[in-house]
N, C-alpha and C. Protein backbone atom coordinates (compact mmCIF):
# COMPACT_ATOMS: atom_id res chain seq x y z
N UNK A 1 25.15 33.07 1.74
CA UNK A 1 24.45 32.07 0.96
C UNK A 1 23.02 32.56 0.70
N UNK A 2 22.56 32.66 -0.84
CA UNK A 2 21.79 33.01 -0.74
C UNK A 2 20.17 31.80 -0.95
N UNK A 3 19.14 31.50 0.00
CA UNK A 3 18.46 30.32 -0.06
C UNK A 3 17.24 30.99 -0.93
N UNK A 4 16.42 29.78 -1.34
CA UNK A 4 15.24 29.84 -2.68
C UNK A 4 14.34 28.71 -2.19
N UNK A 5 13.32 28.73 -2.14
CA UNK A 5 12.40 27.47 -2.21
C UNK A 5 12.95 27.01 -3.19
N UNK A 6 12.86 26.63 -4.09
CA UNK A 6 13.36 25.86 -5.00
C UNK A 6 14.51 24.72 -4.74
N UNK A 7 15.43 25.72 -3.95
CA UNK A 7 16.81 25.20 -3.42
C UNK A 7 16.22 23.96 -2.67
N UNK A 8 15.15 24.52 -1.64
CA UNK A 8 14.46 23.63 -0.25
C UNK A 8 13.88 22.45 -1.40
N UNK A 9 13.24 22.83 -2.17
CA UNK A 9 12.16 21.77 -2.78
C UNK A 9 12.72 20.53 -3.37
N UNK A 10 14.28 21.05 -3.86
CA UNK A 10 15.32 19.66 -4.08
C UNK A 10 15.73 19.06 -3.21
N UNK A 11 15.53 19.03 -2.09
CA UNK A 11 16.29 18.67 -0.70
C UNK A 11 15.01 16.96 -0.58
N UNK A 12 15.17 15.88 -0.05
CA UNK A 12 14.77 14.66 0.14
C UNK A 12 13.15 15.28 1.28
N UNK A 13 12.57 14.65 1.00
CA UNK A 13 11.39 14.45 2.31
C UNK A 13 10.99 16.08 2.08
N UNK A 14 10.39 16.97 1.32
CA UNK A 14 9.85 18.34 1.52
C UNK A 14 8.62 18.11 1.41
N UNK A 15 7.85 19.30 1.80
CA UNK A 15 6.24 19.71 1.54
C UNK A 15 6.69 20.71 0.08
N UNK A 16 5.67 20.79 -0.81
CA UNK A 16 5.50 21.65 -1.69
C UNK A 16 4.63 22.97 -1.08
N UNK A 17 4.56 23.83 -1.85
CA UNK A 17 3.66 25.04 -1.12
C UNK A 17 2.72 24.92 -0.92
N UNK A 18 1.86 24.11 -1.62
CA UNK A 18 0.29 23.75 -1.39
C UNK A 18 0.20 22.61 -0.54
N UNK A 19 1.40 21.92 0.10
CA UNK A 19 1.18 20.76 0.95
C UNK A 19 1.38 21.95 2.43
N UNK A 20 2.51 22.77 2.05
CA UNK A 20 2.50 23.51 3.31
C UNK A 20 0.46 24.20 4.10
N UNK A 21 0.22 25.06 2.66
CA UNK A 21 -0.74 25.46 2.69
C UNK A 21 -2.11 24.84 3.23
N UNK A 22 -1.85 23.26 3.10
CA UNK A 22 -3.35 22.19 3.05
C UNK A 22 -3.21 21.61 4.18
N UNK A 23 -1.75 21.28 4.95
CA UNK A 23 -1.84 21.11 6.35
C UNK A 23 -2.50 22.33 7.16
N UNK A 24 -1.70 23.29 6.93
CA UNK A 24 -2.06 24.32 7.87
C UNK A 24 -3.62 24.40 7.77
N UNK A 25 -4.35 24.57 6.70
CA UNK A 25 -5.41 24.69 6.71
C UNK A 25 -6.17 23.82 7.21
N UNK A 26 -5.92 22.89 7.22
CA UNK A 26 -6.20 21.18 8.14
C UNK A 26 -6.37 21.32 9.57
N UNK A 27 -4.87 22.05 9.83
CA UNK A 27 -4.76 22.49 11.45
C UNK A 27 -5.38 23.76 11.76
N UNK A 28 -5.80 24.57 10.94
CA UNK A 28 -6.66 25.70 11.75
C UNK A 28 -8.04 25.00 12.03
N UNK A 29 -8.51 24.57 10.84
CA UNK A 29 -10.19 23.83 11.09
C UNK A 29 -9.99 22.88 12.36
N UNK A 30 -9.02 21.81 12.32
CA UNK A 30 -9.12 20.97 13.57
C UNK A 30 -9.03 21.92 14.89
N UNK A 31 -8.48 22.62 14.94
CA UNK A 31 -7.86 23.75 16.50
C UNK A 31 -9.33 24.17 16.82
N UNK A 32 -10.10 25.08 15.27
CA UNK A 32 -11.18 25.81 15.40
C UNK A 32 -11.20 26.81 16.81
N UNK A 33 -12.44 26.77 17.65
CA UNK A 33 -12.58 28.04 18.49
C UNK A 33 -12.31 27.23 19.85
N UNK A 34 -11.89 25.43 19.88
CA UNK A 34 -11.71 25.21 20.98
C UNK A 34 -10.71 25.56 22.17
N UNK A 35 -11.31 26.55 23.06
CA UNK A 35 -10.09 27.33 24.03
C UNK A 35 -8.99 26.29 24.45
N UNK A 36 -9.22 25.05 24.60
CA UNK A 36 -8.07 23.91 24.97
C UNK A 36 -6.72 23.90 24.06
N UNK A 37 -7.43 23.71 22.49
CA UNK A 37 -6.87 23.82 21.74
C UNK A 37 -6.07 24.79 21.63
N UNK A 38 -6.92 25.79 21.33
CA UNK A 38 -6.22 27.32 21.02
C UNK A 38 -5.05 27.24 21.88
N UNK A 39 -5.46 27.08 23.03
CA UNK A 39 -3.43 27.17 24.13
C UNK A 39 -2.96 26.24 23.89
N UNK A 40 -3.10 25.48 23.24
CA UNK A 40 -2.12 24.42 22.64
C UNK A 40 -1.49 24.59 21.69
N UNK A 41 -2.17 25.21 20.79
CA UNK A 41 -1.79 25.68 19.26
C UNK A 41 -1.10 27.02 19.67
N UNK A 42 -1.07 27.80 20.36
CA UNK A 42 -0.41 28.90 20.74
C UNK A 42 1.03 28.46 21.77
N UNK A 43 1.19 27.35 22.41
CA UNK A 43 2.16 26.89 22.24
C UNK A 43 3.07 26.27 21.60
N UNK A 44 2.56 25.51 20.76
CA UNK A 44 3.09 25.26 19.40
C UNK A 44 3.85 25.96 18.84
N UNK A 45 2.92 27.45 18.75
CA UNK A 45 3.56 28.51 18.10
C UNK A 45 4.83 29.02 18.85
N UNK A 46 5.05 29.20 19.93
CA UNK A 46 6.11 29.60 20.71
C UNK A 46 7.18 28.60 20.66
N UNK A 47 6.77 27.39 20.72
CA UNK A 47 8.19 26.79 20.85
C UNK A 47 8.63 26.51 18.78
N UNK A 48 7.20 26.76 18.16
CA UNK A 48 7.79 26.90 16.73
C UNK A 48 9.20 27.82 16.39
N UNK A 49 8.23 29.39 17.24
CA UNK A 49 9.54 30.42 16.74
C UNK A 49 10.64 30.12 17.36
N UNK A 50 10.68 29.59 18.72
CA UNK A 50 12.15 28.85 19.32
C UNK A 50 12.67 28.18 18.86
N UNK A 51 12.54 27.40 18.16
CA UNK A 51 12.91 26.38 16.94
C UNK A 51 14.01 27.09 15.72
N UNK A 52 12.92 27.98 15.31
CA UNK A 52 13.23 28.25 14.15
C UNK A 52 13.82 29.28 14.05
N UNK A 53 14.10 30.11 14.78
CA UNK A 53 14.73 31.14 15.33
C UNK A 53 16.49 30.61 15.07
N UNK A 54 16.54 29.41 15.41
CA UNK A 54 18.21 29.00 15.66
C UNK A 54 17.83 28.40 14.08
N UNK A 55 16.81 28.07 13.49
CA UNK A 55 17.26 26.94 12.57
C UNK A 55 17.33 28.02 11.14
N UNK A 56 16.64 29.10 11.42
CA UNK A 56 17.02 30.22 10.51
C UNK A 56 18.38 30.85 10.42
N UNK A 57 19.24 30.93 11.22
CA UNK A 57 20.58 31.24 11.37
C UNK A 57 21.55 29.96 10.82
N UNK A 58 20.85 28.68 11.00
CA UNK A 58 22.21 27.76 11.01
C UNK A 58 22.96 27.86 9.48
N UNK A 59 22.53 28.36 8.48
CA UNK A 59 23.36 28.35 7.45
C UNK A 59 24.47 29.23 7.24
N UNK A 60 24.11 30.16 8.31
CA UNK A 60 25.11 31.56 8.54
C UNK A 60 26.10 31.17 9.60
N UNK A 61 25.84 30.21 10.14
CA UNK A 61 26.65 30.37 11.54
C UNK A 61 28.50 28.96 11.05
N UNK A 62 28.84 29.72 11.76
CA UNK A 62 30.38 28.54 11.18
C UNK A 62 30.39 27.46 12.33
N UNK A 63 31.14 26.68 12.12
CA UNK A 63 30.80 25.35 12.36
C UNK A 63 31.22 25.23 14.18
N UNK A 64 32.11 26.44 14.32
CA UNK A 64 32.09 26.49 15.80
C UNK A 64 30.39 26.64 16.33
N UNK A 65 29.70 27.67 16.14
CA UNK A 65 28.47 28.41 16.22
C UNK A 65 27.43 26.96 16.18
N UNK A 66 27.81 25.96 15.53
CA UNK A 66 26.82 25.30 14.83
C UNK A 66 27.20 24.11 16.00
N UNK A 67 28.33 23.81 16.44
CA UNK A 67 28.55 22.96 17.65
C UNK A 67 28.27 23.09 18.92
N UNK A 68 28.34 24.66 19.12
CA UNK A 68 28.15 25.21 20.50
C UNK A 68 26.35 25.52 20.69
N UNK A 69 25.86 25.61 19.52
CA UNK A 69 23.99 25.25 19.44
C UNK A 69 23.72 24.47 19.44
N UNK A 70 24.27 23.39 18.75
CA UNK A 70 23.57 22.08 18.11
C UNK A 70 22.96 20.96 19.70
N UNK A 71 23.38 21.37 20.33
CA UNK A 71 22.40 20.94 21.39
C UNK A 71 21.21 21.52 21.99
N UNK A 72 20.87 22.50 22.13
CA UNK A 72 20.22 23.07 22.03
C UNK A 72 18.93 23.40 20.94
N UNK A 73 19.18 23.15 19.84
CA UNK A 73 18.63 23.29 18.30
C UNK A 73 17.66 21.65 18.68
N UNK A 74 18.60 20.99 18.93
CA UNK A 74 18.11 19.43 19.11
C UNK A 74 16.91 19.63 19.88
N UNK A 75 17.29 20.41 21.27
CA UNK A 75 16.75 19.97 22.57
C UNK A 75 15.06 21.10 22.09
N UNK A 76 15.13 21.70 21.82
CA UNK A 76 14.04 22.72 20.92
C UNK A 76 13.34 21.99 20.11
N UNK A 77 13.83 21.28 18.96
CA UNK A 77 13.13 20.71 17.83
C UNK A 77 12.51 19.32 18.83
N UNK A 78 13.35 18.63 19.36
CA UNK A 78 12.20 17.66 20.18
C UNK A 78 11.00 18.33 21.27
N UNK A 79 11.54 19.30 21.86
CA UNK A 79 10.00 20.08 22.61
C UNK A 79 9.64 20.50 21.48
N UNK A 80 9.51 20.94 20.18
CA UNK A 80 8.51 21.23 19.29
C UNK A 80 7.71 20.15 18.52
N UNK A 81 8.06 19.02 18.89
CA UNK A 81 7.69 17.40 18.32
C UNK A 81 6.66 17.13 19.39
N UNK A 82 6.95 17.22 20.77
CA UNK A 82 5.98 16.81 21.49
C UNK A 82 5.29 17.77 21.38
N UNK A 83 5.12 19.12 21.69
CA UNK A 83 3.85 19.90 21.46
C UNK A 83 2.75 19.58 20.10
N UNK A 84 3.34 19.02 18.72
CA UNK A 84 2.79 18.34 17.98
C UNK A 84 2.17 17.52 18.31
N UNK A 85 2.54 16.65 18.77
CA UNK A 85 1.83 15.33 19.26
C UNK A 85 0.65 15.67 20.48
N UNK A 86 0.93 16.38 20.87
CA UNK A 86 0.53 16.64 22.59
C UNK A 86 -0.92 17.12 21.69
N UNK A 87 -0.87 18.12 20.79
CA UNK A 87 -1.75 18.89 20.06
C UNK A 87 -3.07 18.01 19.84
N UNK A 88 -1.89 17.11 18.95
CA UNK A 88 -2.65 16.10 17.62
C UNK A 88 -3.38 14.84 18.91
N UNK A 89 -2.88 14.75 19.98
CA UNK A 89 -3.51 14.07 20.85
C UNK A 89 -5.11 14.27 21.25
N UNK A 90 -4.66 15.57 21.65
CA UNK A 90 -6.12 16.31 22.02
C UNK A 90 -7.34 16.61 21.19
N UNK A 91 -6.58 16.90 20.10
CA UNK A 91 -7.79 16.86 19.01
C UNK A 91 -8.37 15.09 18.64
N UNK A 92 -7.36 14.72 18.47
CA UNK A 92 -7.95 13.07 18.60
C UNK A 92 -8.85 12.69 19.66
N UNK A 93 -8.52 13.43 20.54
CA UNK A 93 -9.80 12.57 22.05
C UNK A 93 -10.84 13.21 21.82
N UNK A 94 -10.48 14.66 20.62
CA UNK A 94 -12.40 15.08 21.20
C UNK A 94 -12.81 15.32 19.51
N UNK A 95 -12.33 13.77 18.72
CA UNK A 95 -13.05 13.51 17.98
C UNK A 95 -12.39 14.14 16.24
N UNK A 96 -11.67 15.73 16.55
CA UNK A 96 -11.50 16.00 15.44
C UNK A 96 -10.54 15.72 14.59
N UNK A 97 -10.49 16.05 13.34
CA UNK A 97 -9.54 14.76 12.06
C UNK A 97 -7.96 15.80 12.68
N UNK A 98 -7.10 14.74 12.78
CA UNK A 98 -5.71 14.69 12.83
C UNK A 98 -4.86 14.47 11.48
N UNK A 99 -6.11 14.66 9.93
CA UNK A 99 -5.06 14.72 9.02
C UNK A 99 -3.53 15.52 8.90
N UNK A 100 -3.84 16.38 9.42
CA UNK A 100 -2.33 17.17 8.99
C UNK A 100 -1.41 16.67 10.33
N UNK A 101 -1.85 16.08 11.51
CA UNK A 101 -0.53 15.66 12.01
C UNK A 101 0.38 14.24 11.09
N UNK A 102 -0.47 13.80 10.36
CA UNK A 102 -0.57 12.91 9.50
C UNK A 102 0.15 12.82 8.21
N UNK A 103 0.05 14.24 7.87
CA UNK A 103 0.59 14.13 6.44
C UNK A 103 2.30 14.63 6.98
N UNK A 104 2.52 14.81 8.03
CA UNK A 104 3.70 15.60 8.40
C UNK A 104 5.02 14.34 8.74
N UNK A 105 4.10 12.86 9.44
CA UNK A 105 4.93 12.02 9.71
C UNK A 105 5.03 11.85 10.98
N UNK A 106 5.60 11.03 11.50
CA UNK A 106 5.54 10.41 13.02
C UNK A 106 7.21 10.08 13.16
N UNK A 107 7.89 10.65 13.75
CA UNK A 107 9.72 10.14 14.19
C UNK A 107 9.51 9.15 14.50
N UNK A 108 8.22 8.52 15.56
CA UNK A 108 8.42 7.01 16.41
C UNK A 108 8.41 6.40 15.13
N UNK A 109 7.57 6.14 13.73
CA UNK A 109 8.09 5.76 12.58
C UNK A 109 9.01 5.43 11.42
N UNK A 110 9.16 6.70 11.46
CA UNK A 110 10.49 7.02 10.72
C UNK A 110 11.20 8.46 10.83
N UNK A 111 12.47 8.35 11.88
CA UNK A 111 12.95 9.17 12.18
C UNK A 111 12.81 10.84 11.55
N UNK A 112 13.10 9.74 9.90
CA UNK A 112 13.23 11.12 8.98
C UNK A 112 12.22 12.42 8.73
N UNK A 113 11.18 12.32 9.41
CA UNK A 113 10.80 12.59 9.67
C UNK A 113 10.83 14.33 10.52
N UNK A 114 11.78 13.81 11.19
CA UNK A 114 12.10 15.13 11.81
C UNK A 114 12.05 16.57 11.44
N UNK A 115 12.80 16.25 9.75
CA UNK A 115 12.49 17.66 9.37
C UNK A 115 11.61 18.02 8.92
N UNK A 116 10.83 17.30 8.05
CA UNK A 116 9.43 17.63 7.82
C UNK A 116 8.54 18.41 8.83
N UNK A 117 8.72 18.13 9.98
CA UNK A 117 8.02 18.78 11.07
C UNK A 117 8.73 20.04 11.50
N UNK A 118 9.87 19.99 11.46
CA UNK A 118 10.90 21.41 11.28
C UNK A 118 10.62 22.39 10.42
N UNK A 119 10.15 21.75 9.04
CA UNK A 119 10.10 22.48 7.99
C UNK A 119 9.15 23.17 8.40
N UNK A 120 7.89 22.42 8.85
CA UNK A 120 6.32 22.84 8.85
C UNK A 120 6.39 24.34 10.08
N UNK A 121 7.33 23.82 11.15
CA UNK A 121 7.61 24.60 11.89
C UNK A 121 8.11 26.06 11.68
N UNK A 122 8.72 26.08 10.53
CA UNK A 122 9.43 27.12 10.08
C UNK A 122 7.90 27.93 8.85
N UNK A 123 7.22 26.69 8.57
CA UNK A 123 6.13 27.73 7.74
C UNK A 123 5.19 28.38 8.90
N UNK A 124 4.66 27.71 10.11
CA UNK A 124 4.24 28.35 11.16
C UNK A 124 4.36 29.54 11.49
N UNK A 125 5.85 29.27 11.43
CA UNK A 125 6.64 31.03 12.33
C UNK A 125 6.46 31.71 11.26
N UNK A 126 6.44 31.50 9.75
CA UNK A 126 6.38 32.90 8.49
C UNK A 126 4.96 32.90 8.55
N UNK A 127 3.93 32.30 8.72
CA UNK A 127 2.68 32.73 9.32
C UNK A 127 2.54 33.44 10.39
N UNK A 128 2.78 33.12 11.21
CA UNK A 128 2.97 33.86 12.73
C UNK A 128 3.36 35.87 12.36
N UNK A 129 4.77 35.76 11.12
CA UNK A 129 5.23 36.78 11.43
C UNK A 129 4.92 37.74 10.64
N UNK A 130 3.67 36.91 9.37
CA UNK A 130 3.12 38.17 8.30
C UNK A 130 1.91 38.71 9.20
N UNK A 131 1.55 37.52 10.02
CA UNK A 131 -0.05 38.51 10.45
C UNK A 131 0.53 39.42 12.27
N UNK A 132 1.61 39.69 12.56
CA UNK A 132 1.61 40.52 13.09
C UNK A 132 1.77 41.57 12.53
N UNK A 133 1.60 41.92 11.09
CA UNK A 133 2.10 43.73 11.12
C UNK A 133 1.07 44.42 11.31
């Protein structure tokens, strides 16, 4: 199967590229040089690529593959929800703007939510993996 943003951008509840772009940029300024932060946001990042690592495969994988993960995939994407929150917490107590946990959605709200924060998760890790070369 071959996938396209485009493909993603028809799908219900997406970020566009510049929504991807304006969170993130949201969340680097809020993180800034605070060392608390920073290991927060660097966990983020780890349980991002754990995330997305399985959620990059699931279109390849057959439906056995997709049963024998799918707990797991779950149990990942909710530790990558609380590290969000856990994040967006901390920056809230010491004052700085939590827009982009904001524009992403809250599950205790509305579930649907979920992927939106998946999605965001998955732009994380293609950040993560252009600035290592």
């Amino acid at each position: 199967m071959m996938n396209s943003f485009d493909a993603y951008s028809h799908m219900t509840d997406t970020l566009t590229m510049e929504e991807f772009l304006d969170v993130h940029a949201k969340l680097i300024d809020s993180v800034g040089n605070d060392p608390e932060a920073l290991e927060l946001f660097d966990e983020l990042i780890e349980n991002a690529i754990a995330y997305t690592d399985i959620r990059a495969r699931w279109t390849m994988m057959s439906a056995e593959e997709k049963r024998e993960t799918d707990e797991t995939r779950t149990m990942k994407h909710d530790a990558l929800i609380v590290k969000f929150n856990k994040l967006a917490r901390y920056l809230d107590m010491t004052g700085r703007d939590i827009a982009w946990r904001d524009a992403l959605g809250y599950t205790e709200v509305d579930p649907g939510k979920r992927r939106r924060i998946g999605d965001f998760a998955c732009f994380l890790t293609f950040i993560a993996g252009i600035n290592a070369r």
